[in-house]
C-alpha atoms as a PDB file:
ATOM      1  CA  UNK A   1     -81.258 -60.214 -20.432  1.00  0.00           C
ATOM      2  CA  UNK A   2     -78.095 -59.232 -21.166  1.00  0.00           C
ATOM      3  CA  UNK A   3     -76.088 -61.589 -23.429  1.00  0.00           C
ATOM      4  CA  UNK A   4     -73.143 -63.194 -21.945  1.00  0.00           C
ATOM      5  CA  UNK A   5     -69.307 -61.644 -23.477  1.00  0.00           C
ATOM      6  CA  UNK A   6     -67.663 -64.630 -25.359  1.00  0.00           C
ATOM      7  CA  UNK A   7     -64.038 -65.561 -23.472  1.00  0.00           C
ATOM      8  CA  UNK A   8     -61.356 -65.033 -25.340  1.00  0.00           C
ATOM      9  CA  UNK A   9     -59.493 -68.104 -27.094  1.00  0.00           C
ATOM     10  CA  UNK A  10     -56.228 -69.149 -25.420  1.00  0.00           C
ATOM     11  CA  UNK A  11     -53.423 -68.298 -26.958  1.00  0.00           C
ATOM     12  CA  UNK A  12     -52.088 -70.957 -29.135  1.00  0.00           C
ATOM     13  CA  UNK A  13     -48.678 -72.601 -27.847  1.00  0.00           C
ATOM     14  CA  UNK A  14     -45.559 -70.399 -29.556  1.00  0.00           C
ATOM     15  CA  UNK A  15     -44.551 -71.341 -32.924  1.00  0.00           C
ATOM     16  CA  UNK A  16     -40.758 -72.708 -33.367  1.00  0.00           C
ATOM     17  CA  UNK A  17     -39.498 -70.903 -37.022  1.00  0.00           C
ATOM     18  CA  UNK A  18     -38.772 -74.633 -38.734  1.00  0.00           C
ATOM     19  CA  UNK A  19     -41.171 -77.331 -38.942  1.00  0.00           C
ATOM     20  CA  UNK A  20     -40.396 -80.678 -36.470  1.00  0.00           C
ATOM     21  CA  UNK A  21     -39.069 -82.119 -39.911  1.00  0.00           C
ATOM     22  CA  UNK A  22     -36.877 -79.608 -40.124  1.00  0.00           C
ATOM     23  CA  UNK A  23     -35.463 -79.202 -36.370  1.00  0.00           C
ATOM     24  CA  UNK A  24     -35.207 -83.719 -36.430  1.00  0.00           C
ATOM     25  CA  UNK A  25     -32.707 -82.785 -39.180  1.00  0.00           C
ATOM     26  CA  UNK A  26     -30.706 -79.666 -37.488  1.00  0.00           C
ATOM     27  CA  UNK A  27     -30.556 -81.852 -34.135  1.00  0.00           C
ATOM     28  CA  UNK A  28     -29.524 -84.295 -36.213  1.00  0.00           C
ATOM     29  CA  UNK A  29     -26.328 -82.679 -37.877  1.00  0.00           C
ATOM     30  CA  UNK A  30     -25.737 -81.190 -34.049  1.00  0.00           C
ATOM     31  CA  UNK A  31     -25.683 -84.109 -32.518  1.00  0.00           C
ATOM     32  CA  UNK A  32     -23.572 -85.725 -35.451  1.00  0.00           C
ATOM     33  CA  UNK A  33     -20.717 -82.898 -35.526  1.00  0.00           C
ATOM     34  CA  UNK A  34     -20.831 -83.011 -31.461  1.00  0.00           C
ATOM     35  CA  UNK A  35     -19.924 -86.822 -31.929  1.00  0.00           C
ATOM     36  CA  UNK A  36     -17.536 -86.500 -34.503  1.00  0.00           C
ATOM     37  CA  UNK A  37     -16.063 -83.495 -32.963  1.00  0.00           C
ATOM     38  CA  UNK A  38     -15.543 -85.848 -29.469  1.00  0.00           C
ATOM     39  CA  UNK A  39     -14.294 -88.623 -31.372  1.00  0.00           C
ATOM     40  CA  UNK A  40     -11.778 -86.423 -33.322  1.00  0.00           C
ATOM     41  CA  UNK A  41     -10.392 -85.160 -29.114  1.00  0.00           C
ATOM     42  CA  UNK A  42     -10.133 -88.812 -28.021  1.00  0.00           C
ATOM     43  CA  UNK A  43      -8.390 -89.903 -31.246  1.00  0.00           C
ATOM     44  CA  UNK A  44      -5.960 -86.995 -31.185  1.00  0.00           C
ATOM     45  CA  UNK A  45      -2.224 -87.964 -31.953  1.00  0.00           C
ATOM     46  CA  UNK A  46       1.122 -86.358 -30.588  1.00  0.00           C
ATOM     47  CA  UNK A  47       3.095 -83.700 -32.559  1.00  0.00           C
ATOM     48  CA  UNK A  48       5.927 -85.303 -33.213  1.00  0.00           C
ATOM     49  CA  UNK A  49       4.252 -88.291 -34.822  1.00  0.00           C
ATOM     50  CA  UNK A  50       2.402 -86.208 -36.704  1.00  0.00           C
ATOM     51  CA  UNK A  51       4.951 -83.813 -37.949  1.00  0.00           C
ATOM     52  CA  UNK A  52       6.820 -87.551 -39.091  1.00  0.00           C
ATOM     53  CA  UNK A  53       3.748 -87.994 -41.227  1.00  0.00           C
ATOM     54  CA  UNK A  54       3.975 -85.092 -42.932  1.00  0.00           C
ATOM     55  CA  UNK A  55       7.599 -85.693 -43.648  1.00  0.00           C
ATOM     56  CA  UNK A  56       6.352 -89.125 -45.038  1.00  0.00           C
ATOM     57  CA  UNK A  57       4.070 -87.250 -47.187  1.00  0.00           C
ATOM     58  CA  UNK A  58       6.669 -84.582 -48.033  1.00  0.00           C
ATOM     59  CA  UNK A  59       9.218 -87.651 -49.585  1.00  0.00           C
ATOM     60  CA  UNK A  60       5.885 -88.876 -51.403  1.00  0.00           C
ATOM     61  CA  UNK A  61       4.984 -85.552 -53.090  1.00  0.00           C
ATOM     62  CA  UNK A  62       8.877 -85.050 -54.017  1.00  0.00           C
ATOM     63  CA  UNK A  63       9.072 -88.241 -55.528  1.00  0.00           C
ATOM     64  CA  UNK A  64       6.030 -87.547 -57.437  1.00  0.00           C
ATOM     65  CA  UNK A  65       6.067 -83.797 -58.358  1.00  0.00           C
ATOM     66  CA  UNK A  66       3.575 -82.716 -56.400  1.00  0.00           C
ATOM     67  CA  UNK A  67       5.114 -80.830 -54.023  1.00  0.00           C
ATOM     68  CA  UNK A  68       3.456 -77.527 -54.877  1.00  0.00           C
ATOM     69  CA  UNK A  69       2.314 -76.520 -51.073  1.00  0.00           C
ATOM     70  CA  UNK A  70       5.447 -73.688 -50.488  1.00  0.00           C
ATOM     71  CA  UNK A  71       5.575 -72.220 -54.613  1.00  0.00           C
ATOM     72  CA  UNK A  72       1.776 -72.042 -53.919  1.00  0.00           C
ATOM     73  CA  UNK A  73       1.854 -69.674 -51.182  1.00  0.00           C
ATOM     74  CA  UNK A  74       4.689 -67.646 -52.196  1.00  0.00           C
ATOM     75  CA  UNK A  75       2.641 -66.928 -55.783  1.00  0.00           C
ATOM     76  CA  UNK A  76      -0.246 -65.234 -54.033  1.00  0.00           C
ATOM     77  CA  UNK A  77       1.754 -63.925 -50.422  1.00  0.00           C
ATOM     78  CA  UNK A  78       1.273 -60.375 -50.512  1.00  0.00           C
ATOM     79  CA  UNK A  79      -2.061 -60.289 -52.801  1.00  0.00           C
ATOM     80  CA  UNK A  80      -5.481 -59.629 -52.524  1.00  0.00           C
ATOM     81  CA  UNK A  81      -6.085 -62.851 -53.306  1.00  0.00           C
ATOM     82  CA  UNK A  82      -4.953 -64.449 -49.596  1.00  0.00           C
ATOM     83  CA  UNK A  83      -7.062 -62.407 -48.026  1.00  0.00           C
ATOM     84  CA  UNK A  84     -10.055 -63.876 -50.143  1.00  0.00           C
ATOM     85  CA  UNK A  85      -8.556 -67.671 -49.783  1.00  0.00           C
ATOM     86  CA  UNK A  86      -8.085 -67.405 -45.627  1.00  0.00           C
ATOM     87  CA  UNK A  87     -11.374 -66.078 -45.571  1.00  0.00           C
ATOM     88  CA  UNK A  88     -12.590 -68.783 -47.950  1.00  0.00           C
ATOM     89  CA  UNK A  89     -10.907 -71.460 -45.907  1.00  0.00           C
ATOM     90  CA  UNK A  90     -13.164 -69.876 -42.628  1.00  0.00           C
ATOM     91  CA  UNK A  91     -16.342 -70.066 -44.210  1.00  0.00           C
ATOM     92  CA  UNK A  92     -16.320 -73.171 -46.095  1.00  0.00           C
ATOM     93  CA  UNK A  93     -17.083 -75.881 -43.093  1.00  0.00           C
ATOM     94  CA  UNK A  94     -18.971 -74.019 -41.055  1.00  0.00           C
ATOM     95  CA  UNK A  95     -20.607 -71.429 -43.571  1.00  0.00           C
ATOM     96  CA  UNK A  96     -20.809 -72.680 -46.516  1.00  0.00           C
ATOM     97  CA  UNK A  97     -21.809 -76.311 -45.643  1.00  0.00           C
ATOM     98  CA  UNK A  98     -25.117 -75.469 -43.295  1.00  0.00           C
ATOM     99  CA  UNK A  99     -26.562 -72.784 -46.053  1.00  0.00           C
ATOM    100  CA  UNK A 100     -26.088 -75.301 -48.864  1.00  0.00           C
ATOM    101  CA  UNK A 101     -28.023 -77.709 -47.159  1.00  0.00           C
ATOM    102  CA  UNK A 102     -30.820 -75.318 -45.766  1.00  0.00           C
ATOM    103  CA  UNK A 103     -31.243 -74.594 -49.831  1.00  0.00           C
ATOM    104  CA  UNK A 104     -30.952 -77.689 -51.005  1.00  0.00           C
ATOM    105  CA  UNK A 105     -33.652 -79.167 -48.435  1.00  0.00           C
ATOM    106  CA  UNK A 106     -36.074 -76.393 -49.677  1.00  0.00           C
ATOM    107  CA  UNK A 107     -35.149 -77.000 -53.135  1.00  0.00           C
ATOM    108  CA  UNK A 108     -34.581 -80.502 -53.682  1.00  0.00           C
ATOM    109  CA  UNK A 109     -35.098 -82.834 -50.892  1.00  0.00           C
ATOM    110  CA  UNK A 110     -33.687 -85.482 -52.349  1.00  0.00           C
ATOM    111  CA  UNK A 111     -30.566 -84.442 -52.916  1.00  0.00           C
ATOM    112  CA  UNK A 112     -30.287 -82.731 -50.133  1.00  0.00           C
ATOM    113  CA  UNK A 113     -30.462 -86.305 -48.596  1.00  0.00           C
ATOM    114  CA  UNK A 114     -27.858 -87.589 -50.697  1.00  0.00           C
ATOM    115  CA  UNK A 115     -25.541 -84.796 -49.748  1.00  0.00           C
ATOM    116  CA  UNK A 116     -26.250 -85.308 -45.897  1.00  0.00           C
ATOM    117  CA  UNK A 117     -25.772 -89.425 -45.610  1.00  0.00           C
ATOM    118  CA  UNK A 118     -22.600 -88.294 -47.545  1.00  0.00           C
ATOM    119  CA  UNK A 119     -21.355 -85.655 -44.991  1.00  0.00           C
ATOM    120  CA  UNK A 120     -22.256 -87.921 -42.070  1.00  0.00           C
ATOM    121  CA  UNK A 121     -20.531 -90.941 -43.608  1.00  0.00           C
ATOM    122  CA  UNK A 122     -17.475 -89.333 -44.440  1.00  0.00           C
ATOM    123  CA  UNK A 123     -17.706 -88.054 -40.815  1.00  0.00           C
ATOM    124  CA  UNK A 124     -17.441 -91.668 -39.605  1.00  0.00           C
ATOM    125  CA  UNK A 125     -14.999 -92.894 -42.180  1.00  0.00           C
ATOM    126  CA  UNK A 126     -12.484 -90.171 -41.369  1.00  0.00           C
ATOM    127  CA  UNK A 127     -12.556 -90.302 -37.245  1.00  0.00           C
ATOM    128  CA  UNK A 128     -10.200 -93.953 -37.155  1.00  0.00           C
ATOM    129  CA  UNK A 129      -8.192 -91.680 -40.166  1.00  0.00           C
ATOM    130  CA  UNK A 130      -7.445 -89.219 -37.675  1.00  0.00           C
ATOM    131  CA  UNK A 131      -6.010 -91.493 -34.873  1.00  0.00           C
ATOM    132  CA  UNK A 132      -4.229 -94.299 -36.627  1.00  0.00           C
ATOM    133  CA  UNK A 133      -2.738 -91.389 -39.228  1.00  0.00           C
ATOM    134  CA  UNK A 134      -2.277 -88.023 -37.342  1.00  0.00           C
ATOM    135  CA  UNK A 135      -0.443 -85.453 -39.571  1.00  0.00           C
ATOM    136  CA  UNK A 136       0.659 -81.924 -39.033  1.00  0.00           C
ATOM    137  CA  UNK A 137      -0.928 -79.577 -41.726  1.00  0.00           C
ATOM    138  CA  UNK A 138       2.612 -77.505 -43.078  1.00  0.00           C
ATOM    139  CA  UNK A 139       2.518 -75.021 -41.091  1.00  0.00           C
ATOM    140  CA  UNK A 140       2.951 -76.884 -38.159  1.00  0.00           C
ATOM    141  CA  UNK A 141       5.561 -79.215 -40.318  1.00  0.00           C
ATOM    142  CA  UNK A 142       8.603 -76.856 -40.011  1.00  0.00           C
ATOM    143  CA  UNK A 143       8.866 -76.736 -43.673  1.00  0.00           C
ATOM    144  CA  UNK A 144       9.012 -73.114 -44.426  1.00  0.00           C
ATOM    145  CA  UNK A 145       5.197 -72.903 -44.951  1.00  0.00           C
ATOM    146  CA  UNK A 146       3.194 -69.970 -43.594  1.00  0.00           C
ATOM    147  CA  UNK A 147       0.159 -69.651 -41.241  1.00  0.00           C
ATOM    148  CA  UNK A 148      -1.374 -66.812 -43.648  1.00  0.00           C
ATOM    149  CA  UNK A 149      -4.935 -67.175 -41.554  1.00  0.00           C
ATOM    150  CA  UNK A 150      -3.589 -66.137 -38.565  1.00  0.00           C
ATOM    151  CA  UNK A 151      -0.934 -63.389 -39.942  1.00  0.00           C
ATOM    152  CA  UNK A 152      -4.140 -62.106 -42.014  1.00  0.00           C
ATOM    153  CA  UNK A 153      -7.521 -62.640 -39.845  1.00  0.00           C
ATOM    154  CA  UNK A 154      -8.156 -62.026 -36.644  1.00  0.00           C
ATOM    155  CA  UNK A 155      -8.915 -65.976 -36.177  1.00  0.00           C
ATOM    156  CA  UNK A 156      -5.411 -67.409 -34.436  1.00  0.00           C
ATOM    157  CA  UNK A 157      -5.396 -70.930 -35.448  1.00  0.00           C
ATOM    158  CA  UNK A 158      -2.823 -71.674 -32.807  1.00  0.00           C
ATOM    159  CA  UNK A 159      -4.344 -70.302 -29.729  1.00  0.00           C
ATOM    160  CA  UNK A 160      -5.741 -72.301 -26.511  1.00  0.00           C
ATOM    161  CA  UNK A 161      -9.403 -71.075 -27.468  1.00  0.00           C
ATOM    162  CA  UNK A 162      -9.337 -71.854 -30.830  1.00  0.00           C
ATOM    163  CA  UNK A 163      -7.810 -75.476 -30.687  1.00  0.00           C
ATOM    164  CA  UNK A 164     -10.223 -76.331 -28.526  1.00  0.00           C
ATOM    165  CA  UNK A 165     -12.611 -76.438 -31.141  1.00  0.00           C
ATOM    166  CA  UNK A 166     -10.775 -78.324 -33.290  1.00  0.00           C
ATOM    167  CA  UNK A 167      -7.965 -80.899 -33.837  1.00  0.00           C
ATOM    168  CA  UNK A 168      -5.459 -79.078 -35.424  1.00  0.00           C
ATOM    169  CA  UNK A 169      -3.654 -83.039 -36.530  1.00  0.00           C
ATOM    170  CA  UNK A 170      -6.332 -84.116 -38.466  1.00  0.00           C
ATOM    171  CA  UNK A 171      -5.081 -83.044 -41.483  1.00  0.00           C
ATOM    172  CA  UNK A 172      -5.945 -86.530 -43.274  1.00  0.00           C
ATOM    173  CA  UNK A 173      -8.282 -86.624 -44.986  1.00  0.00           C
ATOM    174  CA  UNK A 174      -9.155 -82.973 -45.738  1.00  0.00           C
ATOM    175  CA  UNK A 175     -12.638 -82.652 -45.383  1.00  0.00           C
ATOM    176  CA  UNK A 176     -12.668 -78.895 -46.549  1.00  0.00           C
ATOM    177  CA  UNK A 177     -11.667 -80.170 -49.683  1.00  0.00           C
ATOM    178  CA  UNK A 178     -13.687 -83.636 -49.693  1.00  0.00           C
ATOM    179  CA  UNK A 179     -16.986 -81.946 -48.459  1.00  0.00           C
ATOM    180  CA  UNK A 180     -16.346 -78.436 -51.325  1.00  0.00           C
ATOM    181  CA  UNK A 181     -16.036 -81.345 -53.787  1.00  0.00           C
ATOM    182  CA  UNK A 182     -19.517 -82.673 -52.831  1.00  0.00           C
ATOM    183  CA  UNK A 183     -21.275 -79.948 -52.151  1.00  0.00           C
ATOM    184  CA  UNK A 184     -20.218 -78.663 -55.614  1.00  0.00           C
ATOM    185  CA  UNK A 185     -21.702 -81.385 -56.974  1.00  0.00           C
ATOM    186  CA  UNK A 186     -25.192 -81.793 -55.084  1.00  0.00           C
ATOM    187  CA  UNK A 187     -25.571 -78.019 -56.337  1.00  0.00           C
ATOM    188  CA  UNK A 188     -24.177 -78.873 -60.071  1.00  0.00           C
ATOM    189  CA  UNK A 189     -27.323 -81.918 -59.948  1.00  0.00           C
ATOM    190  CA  UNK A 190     -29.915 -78.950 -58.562  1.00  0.00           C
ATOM    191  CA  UNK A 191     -29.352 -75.538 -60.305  1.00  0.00           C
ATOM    192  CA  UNK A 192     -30.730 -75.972 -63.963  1.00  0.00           C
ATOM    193  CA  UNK A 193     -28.871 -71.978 -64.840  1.00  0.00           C
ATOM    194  CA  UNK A 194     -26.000 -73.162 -66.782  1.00  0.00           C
ATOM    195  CA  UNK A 195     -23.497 -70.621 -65.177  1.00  0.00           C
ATOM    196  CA  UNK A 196     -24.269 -71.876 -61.885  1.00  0.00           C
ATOM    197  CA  UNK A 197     -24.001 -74.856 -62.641  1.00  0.00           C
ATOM    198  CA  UNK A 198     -20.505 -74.494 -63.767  1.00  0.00           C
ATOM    199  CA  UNK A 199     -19.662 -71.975 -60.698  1.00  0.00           C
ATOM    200  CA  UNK A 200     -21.146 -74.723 -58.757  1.00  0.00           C
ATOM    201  CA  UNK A 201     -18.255 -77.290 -60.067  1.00  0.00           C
ATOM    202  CA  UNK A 202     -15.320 -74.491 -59.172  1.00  0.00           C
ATOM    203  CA  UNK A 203     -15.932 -74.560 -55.410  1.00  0.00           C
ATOM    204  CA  UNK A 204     -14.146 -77.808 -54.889  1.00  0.00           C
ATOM    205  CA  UNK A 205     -10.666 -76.768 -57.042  1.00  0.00           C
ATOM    206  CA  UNK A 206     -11.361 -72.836 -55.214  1.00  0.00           C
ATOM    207  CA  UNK A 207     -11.274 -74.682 -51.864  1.00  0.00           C
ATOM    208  CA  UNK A 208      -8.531 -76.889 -52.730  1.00  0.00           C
ATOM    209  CA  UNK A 209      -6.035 -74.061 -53.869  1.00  0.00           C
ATOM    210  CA  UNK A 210      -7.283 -72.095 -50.620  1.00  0.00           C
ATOM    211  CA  UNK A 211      -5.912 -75.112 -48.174  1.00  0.00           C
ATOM    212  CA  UNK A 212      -2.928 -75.121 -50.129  1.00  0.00           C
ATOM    213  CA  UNK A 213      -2.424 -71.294 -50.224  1.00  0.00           C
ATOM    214  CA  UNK A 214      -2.951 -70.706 -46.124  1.00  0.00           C
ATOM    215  CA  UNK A 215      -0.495 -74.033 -45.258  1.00  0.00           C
ATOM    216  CA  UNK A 216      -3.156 -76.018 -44.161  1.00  0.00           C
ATOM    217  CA  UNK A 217      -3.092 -78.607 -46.524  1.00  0.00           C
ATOM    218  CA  UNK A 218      -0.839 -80.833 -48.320  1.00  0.00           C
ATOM    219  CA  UNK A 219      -1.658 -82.081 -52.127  1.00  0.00           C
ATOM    220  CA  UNK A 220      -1.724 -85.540 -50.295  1.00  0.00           C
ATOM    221  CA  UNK A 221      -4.443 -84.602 -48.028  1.00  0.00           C
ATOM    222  CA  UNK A 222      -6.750 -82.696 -50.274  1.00  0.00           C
ATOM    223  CA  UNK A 223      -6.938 -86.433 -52.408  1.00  0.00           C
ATOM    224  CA  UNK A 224      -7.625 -88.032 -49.680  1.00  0.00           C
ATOM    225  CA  UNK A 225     -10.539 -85.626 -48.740  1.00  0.00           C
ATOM    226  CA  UNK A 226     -11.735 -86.566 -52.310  1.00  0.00           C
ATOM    227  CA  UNK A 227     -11.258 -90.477 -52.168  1.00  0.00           C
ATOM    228  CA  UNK A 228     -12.711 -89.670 -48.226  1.00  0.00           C
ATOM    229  CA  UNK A 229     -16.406 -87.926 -49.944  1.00  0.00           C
ATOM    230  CA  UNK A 230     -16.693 -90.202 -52.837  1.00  0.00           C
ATOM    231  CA  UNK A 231     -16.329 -93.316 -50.059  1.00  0.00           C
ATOM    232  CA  UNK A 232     -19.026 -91.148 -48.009  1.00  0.00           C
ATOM    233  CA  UNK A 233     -20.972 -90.762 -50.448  1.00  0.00           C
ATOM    234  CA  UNK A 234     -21.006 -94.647 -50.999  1.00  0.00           C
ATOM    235  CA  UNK A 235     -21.452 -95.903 -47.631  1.00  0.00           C
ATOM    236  CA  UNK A 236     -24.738 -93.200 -47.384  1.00  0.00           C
ATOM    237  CA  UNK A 237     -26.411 -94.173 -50.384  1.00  0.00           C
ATOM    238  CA  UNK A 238     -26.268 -97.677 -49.123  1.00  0.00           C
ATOM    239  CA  UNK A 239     -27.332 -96.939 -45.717  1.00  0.00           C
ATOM    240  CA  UNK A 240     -29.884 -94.543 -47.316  1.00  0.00           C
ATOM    241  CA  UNK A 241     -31.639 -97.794 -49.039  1.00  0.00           C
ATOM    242  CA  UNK A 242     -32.091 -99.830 -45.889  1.00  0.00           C
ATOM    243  CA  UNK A 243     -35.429-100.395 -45.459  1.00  0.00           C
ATOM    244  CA  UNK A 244     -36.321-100.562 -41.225  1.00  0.00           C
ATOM    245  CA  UNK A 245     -38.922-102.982 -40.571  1.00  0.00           C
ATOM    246  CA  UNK A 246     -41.637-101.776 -37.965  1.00  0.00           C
ATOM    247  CA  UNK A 247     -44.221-104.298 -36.119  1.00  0.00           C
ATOM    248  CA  UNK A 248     -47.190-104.322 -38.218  1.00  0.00           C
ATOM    249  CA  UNK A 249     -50.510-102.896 -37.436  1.00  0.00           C
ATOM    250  CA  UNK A 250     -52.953-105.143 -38.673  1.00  0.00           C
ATOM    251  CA  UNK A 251     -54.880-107.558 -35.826  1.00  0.00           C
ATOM    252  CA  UNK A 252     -54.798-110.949 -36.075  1.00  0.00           C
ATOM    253  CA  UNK A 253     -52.877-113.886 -37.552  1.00  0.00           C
ATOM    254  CA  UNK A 254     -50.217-112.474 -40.048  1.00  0.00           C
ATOM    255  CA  UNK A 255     -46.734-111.103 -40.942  1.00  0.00           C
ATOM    256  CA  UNK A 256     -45.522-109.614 -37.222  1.00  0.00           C
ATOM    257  CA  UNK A 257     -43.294-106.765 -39.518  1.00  0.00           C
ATOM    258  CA  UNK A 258     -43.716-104.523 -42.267  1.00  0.00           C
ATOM    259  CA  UNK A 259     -42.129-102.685 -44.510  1.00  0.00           C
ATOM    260  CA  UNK A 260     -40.949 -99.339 -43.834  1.00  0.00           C
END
């Protein structure tokens, strides 16, 4: 009698490359930045009111000495060191940001956390920001400052396509600066290789000089990204200790929720 061949096994379903962990928290961010992104369009102000901000803001920063934006740019126009800063500027929010938190939710989850209730906080603190407070960054201002990105990249900041993607207004708060300030620290807290660590802390004054250098940025605005991430960063580690309550699963007479 000859012995019956064994079917093959069925293939097994095709493996995603992150675990469902990992895609609840890229979906997650996506859906976040979609939101934020929308809110940012339907909040968007007029140019004239927001080139009258930035003259508010100009008066403030003479008054005050720290009107620095145009010396700034003039000390590095013509250097090497422009081309790294626009550059710099590109990568930061939409570079910079996602592989940070990719490491930091392989190498310390817990921090990771702490960095992303901040970014998603600030997110939601800075939208109302943005269309009670729309300001023109100076090189919209017509103050004798530069657009070095698009002069030096091949990015045009002021193009149809490009504006589309973002709302070039929303100067206030600056979140390049706010979110380089907290994502030097959540690396600072996780590297243990002293240099690093102190690298780590010079991303957020690198950043800073680099909105400043390509006329994106007043003085004004990178503080505000600052006060912006540290108020993030407060509202997320309070949301982060909510406890939900979920129906309970034991039968009979008892409490009808449980603790999370």
């Amino acid at each position: 009698m000859i012995a019956a061949t064994p079917l093959p096994r069925p293939t097994s379903a095709i493996r995603l490359p992150f675990s469902p962990r990992a895609r609840l928290q890229i979906g997650l961010f996506l859906f976040a930045y979609l939101v934020y992104s929308a809110a940012r369009f339907v909040t968007v102000g007029d140019l004239p009111s927001a080139r009258d901000h930035a003259e508010w803001i100009v008066n403030l920063e003479r008054s005050t000495g720290t009107g620095v934006e145009a010396s700034v740019q003039h000390a590095f126009a013509g250097t090497w060191m422009i081309w790294v800063l626009n550059h710099l500027y590109l990568i930061a929010q939409l570079g910079v940001i996602p592989a940070v938190l990719v490491f930091l939710y392989k190498r310390n989850p817990a921090i990771y956390a702490t960095l992303r209730n901040t970014i998603l906080a600030t997110w939601l603190i800075s939208v109302p920001v943005y269309g009670l407070f729309p300001v023109a960054p100076p090189r919209l201002a017509d103050m004798g400052i530069s657009d070095t990105i698009t002069q030096g990249t091949s990015f045009a900041m002021n193009s149809n396509f490009t504006t589309s993607f973002y709302n070039e207004l929303a100067a206030v708060p600056s979140l390049h600066v706010g979110f380089a300030v907290a994502v030097g620290f959540a690396l600072f807290a996780a590297l243990e290789h002293p240099a690093l660590k102190f690298l780590a802390l010079l991303w957020g004054p690198v950043i800073g000089l680099a909105v400043v250098a390509t006329g994106n940025h007043f003085v004004f605005d990178m503080v505000a990204g600052v006060f912006a991430s540290a108020a993030g960063y407060g509202l997320g580690a309070v949301a982060g200790r909510i406890r939900i309550k979920r129906p309970s699963t034991v039968s009979g007479f008892g409490p009808a929720f449980a603790d999370a």
